[in-house]
PDB file of N, CA and C in Angstrom:
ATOM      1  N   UNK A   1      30.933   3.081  22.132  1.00  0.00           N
ATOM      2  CA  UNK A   1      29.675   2.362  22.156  1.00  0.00           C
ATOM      3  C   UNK A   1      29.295   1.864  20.757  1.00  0.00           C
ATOM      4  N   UNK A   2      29.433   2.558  19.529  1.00  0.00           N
ATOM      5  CA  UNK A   2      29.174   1.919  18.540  1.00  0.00           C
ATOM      6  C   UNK A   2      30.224   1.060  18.196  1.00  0.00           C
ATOM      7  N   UNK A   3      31.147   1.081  18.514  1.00  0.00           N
ATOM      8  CA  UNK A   3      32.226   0.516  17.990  1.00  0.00           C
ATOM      9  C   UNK A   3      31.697  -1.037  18.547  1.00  0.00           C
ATOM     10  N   UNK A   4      31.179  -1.047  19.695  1.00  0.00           N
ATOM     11  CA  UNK A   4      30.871  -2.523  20.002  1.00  0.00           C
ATOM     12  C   UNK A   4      29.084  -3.118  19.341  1.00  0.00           C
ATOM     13  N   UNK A   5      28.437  -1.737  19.081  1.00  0.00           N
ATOM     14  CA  UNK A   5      27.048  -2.102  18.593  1.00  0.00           C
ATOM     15  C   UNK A   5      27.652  -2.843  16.931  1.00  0.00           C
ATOM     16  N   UNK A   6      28.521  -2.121  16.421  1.00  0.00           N
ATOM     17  CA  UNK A   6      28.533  -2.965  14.918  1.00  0.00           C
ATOM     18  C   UNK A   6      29.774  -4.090  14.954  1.00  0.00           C
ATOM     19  N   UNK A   7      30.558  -4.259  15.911  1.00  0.00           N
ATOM     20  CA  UNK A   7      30.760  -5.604  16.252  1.00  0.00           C
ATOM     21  C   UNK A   7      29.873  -6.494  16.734  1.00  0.00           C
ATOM     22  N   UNK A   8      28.920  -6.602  17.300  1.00  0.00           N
ATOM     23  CA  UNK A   8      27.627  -7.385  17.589  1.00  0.00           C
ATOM     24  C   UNK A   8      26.882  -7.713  16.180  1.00  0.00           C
ATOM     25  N   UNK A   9      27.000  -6.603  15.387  1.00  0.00           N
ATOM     26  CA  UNK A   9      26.158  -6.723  14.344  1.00  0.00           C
ATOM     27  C   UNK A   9      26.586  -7.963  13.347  1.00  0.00           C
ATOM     28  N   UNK A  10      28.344  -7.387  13.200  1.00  0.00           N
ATOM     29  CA  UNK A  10      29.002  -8.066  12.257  1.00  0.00           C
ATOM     30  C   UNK A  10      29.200  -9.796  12.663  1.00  0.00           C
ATOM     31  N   UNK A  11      28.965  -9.917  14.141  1.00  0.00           N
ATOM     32  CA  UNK A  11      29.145 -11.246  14.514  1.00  0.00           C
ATOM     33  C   UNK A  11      27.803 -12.304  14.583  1.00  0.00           C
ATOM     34  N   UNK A  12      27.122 -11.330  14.131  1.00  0.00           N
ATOM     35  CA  UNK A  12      26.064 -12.256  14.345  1.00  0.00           C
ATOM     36  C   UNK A  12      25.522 -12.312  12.571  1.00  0.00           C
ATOM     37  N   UNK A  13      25.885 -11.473  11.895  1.00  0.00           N
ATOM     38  CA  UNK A  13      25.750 -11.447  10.284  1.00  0.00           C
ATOM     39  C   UNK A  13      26.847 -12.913   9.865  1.00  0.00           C
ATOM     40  N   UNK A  14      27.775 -13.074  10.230  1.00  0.00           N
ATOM     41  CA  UNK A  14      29.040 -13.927  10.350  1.00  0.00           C
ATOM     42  C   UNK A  14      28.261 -15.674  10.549  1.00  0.00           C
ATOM     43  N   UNK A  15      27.508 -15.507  11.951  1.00  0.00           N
ATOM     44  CA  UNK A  15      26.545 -16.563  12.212  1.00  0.00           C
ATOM     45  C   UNK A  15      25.475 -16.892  11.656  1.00  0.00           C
ATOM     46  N   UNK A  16      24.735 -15.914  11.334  1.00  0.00           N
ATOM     47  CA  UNK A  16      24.140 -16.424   9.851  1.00  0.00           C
ATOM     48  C   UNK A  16      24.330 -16.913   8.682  1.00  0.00           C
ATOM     49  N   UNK A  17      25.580 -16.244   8.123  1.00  0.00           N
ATOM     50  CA  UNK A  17      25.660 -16.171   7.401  1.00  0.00           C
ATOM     51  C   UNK A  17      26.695 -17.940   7.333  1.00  0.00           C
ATOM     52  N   UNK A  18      27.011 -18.598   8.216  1.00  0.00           N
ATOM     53  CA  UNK A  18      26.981 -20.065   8.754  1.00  0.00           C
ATOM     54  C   UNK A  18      26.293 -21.115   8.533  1.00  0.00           C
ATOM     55  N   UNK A  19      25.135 -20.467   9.244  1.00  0.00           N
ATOM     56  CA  UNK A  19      23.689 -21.193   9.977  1.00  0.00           C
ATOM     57  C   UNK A  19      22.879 -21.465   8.348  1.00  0.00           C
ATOM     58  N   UNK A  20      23.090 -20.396   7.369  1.00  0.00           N
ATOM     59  CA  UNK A  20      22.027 -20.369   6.084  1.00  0.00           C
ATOM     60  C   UNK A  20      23.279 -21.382   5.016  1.00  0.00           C
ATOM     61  N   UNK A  21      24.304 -21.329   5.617  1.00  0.00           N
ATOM     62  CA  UNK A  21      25.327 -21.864   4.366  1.00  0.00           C
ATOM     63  C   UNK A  21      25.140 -23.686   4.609  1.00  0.00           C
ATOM     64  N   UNK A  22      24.912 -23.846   6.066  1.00  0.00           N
ATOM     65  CA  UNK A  22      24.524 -25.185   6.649  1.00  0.00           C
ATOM     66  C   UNK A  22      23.226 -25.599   6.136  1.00  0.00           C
ATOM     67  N   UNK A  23      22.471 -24.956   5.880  1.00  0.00           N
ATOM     68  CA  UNK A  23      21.195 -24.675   5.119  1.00  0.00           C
ATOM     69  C   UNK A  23      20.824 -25.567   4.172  1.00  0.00           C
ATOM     70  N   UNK A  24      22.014 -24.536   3.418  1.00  0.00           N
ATOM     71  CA  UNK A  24      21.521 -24.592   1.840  1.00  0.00           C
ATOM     72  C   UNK A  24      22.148 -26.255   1.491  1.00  0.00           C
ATOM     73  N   UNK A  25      23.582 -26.035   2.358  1.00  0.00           N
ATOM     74  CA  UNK A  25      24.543 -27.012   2.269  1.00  0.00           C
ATOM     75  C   UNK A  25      23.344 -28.767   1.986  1.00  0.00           C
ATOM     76  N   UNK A  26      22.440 -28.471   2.761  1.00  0.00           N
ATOM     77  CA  UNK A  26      21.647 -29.342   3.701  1.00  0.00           C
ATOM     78  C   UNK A  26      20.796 -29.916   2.616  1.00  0.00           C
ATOM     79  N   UNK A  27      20.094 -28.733   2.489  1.00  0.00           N
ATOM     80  CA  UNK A  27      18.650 -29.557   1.519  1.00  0.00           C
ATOM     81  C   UNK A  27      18.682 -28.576   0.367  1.00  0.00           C
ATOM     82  N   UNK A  28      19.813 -27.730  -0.184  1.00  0.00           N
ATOM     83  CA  UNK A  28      19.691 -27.586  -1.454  1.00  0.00           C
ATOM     84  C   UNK A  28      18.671 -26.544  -2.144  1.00  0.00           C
ATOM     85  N   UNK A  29      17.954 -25.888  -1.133  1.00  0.00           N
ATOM     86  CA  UNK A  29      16.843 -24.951  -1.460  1.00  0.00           C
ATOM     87  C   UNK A  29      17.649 -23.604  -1.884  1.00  0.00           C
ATOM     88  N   UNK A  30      16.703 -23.562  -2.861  1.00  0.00           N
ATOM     89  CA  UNK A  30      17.246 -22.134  -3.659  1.00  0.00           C
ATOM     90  C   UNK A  30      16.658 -20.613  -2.420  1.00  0.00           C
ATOM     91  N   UNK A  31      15.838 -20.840  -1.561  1.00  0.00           N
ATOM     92  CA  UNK A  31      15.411 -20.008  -0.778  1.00  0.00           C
ATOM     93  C   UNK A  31      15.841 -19.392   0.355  1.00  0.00           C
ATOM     94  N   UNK A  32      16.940 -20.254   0.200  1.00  0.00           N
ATOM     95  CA  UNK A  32      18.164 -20.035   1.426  1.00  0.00           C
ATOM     96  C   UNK A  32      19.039 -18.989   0.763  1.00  0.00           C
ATOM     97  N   UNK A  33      19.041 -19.229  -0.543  1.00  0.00           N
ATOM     98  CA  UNK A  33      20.523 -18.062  -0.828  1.00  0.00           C
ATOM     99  C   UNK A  33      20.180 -17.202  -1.141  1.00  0.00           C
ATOM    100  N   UNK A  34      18.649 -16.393  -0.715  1.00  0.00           N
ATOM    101  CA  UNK A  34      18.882 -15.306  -0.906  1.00  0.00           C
ATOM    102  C   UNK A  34      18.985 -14.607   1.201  1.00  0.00           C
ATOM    103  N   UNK A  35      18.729 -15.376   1.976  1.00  0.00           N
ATOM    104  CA  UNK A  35      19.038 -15.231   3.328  1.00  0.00           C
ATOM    105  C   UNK A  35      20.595 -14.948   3.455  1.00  0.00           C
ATOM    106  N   UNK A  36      21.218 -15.609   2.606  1.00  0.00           N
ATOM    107  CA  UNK A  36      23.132 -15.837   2.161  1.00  0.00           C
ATOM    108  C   UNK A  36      22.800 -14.727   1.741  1.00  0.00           C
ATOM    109  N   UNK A  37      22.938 -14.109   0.476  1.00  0.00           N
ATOM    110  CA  UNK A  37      22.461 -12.948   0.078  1.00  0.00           C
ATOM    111  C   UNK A  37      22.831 -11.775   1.370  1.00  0.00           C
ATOM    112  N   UNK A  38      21.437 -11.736   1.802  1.00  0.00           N
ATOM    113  CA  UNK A  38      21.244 -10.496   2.507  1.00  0.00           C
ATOM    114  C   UNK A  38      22.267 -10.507   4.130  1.00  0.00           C
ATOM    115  N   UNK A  39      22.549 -11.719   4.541  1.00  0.00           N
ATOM    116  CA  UNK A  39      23.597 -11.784   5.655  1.00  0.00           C
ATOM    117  C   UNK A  39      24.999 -11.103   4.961  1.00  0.00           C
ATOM    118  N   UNK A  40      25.159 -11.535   3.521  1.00  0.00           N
ATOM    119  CA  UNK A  40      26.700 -11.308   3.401  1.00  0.00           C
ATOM    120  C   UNK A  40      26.688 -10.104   3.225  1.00  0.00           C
ATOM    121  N   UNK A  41      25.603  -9.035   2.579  1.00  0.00           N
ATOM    122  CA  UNK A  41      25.522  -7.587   1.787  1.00  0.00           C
ATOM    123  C   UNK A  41      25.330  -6.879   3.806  1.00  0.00           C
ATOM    124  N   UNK A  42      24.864  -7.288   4.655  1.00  0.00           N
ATOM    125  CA  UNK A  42      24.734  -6.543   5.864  1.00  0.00           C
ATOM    126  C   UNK A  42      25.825  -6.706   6.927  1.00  0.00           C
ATOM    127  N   UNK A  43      26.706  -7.935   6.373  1.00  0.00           N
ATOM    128  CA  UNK A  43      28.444  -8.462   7.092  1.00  0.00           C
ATOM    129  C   UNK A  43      29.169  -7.229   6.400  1.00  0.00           C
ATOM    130  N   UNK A  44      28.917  -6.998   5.101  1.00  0.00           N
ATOM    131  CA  UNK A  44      30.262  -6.171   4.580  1.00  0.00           C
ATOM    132  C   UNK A  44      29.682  -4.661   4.919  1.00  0.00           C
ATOM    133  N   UNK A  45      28.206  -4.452   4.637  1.00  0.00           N
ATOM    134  CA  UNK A  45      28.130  -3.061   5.382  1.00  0.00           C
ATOM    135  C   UNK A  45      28.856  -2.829   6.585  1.00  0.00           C
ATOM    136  N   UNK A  46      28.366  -3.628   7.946  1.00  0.00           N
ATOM    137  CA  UNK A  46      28.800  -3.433   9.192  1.00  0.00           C
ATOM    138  C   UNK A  46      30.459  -3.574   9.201  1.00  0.00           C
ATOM    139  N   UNK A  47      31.126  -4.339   8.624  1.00  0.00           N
ATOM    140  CA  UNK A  47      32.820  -4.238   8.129  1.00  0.00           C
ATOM    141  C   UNK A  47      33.240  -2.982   7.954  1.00  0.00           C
ATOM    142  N   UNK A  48      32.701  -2.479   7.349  1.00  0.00           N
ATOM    143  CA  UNK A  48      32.538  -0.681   6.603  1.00  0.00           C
ATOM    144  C   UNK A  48      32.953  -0.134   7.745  1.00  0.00           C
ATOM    145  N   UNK A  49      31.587  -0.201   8.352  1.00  0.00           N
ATOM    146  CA  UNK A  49      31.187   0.767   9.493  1.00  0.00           C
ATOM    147  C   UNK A  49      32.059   0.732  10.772  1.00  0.00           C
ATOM    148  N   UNK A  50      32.494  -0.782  11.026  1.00  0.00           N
ATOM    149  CA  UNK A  50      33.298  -0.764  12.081  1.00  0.00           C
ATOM    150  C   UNK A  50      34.444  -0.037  11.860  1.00  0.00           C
ATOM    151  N   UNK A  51      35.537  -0.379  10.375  1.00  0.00           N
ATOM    152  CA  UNK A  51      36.328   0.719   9.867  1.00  0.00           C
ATOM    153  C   UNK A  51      36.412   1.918  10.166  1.00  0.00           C
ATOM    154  N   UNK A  52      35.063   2.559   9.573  1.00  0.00           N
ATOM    155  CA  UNK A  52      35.170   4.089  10.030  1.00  0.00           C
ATOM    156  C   UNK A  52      34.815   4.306  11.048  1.00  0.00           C
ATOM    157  N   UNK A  53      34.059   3.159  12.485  1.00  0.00           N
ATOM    158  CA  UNK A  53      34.694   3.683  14.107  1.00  0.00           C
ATOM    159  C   UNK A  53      35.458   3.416  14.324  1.00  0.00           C
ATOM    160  N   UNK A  54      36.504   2.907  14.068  1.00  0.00           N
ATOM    161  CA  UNK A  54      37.780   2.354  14.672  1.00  0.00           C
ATOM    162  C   UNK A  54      38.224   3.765  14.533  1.00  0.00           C
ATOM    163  N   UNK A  55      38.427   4.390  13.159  1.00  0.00           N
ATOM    164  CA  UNK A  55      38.812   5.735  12.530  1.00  0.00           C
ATOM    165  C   UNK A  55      38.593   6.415  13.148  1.00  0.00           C
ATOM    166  N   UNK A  56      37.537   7.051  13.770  1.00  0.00           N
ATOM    167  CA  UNK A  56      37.223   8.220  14.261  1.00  0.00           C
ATOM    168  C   UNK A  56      37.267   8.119  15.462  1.00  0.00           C
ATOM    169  N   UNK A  57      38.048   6.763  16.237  1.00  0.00           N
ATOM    170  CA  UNK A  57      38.752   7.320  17.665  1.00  0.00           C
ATOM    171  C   UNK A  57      39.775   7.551  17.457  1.00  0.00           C
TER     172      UNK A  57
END
């Protein structure tokens, strides 16, 4: 079950982390990269995490 809760997590950190790059891409606002920022620092947590469930089956 977690193993699929932080795949959900990581795929939708992934889509943000898209959606804010289209963003910034767009109109250049410095207010977007810190949304980039916090999508990419909560993609590589959940990366982590999926790691160590994969591990502990």
């Amino acid at each position: 079950m977690m193993n699929r809760v932080v795949k959900w997590v990581l795929l939708l950190c992934v889509v943000s982390l898209v959606v804010n790059g289209l963003l910034y891409w767009g109109t250049g606002n410095r207010e977007v990269l810190i949304n980039i920022y916090g999508a990419l620092g909560l993609g590589v947590l959940s990366a982590i995490g999926y790691l160590f469930a994969r591990k502990m089956r």
